[in-house]
N, C-alpha and C. Protein backbone atom coordinates (compact mmCIF):
# COMPACT_ATOMS: atom_id res chain seq x y z
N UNK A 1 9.93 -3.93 -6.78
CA UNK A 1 10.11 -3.22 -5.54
C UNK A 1 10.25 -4.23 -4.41
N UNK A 2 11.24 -3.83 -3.64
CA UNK A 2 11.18 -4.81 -2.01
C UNK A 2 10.90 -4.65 -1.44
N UNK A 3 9.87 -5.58 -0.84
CA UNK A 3 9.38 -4.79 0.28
C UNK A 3 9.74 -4.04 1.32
N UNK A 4 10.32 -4.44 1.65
CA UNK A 4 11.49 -3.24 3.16
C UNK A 4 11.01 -1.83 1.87
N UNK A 5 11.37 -1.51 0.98
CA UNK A 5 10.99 -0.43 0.23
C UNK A 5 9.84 0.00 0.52
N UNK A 6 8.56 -1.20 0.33
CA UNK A 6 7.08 -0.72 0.04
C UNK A 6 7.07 -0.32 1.58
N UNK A 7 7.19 -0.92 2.62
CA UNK A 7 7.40 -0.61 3.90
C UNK A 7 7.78 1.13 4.11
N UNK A 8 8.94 1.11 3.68
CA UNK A 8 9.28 2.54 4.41
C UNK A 8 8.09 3.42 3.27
N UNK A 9 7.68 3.31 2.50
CA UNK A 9 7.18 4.20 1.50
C UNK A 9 5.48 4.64 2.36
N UNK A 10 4.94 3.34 2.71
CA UNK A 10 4.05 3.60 3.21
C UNK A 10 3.89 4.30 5.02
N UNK A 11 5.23 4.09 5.21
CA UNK A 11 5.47 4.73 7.06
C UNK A 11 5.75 6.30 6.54
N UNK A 12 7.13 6.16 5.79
CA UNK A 12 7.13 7.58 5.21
C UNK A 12 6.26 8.87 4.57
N UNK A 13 4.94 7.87 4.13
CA UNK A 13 3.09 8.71 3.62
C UNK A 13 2.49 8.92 4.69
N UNK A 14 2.18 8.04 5.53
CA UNK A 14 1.27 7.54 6.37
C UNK A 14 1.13 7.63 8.01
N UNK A 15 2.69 7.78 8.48
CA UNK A 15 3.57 7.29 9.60
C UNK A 15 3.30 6.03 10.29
N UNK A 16 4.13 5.62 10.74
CA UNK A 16 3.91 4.04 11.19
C UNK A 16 2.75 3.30 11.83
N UNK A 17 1.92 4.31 12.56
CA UNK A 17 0.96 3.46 12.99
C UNK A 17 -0.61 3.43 11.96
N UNK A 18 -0.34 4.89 11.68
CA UNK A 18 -1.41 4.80 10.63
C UNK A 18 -1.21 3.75 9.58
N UNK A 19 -0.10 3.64 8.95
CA UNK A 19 0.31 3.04 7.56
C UNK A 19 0.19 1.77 7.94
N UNK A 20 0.43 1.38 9.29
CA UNK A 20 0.34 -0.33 9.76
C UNK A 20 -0.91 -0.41 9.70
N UNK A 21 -1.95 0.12 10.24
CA UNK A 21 -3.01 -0.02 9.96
C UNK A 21 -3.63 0.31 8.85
N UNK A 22 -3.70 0.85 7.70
CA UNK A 22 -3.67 0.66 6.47
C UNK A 22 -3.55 -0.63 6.10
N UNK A 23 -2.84 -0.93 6.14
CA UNK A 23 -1.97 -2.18 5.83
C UNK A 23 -2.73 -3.28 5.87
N UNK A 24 -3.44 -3.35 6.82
CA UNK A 24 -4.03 -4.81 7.42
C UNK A 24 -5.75 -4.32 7.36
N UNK A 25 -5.76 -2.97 7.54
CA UNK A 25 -7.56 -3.50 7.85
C UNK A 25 -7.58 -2.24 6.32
N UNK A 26 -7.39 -1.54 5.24
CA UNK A 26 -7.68 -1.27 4.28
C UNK A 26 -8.27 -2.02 3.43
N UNK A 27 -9.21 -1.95 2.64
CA UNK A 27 -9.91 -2.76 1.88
C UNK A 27 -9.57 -1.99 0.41
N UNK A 28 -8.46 -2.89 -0.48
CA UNK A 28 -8.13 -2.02 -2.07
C UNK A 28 -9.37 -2.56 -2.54
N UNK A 29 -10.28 -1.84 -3.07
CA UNK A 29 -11.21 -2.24 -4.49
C UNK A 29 -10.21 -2.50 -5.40
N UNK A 30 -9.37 -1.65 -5.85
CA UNK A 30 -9.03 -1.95 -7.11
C UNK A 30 -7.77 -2.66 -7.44
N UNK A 31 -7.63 -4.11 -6.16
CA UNK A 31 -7.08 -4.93 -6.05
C UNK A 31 -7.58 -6.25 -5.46
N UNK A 32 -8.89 -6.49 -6.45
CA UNK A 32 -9.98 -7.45 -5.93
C UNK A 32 -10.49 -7.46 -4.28
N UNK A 33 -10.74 -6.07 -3.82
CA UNK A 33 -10.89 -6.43 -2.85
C UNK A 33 -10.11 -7.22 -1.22
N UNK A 34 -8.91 -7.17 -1.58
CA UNK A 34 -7.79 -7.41 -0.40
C UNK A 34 -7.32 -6.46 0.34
N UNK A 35 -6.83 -6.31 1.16
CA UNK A 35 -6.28 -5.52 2.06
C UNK A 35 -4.62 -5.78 1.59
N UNK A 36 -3.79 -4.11 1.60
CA UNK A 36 -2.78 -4.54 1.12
C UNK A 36 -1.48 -5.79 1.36
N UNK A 37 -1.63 -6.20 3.05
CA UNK A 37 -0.84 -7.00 3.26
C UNK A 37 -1.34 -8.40 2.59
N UNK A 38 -2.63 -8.66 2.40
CA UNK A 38 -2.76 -9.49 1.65
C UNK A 38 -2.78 -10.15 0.71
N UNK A 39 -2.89 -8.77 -0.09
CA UNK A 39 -2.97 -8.42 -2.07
C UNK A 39 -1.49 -9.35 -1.80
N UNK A 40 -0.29 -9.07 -1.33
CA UNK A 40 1.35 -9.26 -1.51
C UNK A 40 1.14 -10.26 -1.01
N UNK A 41 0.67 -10.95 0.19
CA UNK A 41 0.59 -12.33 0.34
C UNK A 41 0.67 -12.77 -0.77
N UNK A 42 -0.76 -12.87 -1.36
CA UNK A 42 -1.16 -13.31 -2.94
C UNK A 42 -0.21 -13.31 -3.66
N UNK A 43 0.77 -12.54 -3.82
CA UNK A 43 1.56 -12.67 -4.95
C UNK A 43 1.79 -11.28 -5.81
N UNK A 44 0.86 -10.21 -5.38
CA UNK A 44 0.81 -9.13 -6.36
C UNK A 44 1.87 -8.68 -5.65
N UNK A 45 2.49 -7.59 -6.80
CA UNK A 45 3.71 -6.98 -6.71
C UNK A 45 3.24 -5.81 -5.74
N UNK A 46 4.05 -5.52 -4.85
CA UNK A 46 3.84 -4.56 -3.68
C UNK A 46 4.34 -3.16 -4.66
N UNK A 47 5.16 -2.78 -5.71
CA UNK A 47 4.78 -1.56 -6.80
C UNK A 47 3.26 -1.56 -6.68
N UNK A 48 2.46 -2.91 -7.41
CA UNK A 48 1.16 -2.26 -7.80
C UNK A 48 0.40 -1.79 -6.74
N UNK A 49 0.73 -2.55 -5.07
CA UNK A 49 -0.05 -2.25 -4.00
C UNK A 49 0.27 -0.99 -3.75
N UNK A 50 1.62 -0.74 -3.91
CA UNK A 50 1.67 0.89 -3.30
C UNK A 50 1.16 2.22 -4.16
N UNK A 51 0.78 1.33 -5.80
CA UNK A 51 0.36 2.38 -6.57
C UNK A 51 -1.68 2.71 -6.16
N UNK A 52 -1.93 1.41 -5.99
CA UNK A 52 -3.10 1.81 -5.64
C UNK A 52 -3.83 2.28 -4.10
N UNK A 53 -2.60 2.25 -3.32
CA UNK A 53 -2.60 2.81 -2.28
C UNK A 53 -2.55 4.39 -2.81
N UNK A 54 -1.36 4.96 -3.11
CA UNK A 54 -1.48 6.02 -3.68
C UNK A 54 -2.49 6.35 -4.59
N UNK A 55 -3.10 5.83 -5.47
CA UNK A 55 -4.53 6.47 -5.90
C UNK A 55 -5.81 6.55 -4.97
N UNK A 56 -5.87 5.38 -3.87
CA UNK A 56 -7.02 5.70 -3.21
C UNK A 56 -7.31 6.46 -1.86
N UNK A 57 -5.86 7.20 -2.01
CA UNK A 57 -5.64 8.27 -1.08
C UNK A 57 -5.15 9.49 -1.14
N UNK A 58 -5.39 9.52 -2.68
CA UNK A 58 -5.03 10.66 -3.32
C UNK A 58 -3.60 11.14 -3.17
N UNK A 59 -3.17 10.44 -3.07
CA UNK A 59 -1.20 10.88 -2.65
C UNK A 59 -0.69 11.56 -4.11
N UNK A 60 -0.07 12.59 -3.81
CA UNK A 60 0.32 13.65 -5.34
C UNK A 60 1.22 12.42 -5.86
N UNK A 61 1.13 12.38 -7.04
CA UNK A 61 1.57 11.74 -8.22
C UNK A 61 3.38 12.26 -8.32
N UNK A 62 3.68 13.15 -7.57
CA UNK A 62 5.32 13.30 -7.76
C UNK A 62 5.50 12.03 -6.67
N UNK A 63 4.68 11.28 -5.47
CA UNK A 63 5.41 10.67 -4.28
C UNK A 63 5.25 9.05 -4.77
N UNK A 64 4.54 8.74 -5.92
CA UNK A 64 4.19 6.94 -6.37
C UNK A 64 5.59 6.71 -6.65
């Protein structure tokens, strides 16, 4: 996934200011503990960030 993708996916859930903030001050547990802009710093694939975004916000499983 590219990010410009993971981007609109999370403005398009979230809307932009919420999802920006998500973004930066969210804490994934089940991505050691990073916040998603960071998890992708790191290197993890922004698919897996946006999947566990979508599980820890319960987002219906038709929108991952």
């Amino acid at each position: 996934m590219r990010l410009t993708d993971f981007h609109e996916l999370v403005h398009g859930e979230f809307g932009v200011a919420r999802g920006d903030s998500i973004l930066t001050d969210h804490v994934l547990a089940s991505i050691a503990g990073r916040t998603p802009l960071r998890a992708i710093d790191d290197g993890v694939d922004p698919r897996e960030v946006w999947r566990a975004l979508c599980a820890e916000f319960d987002v219906p499983r038709s929108r991952w």
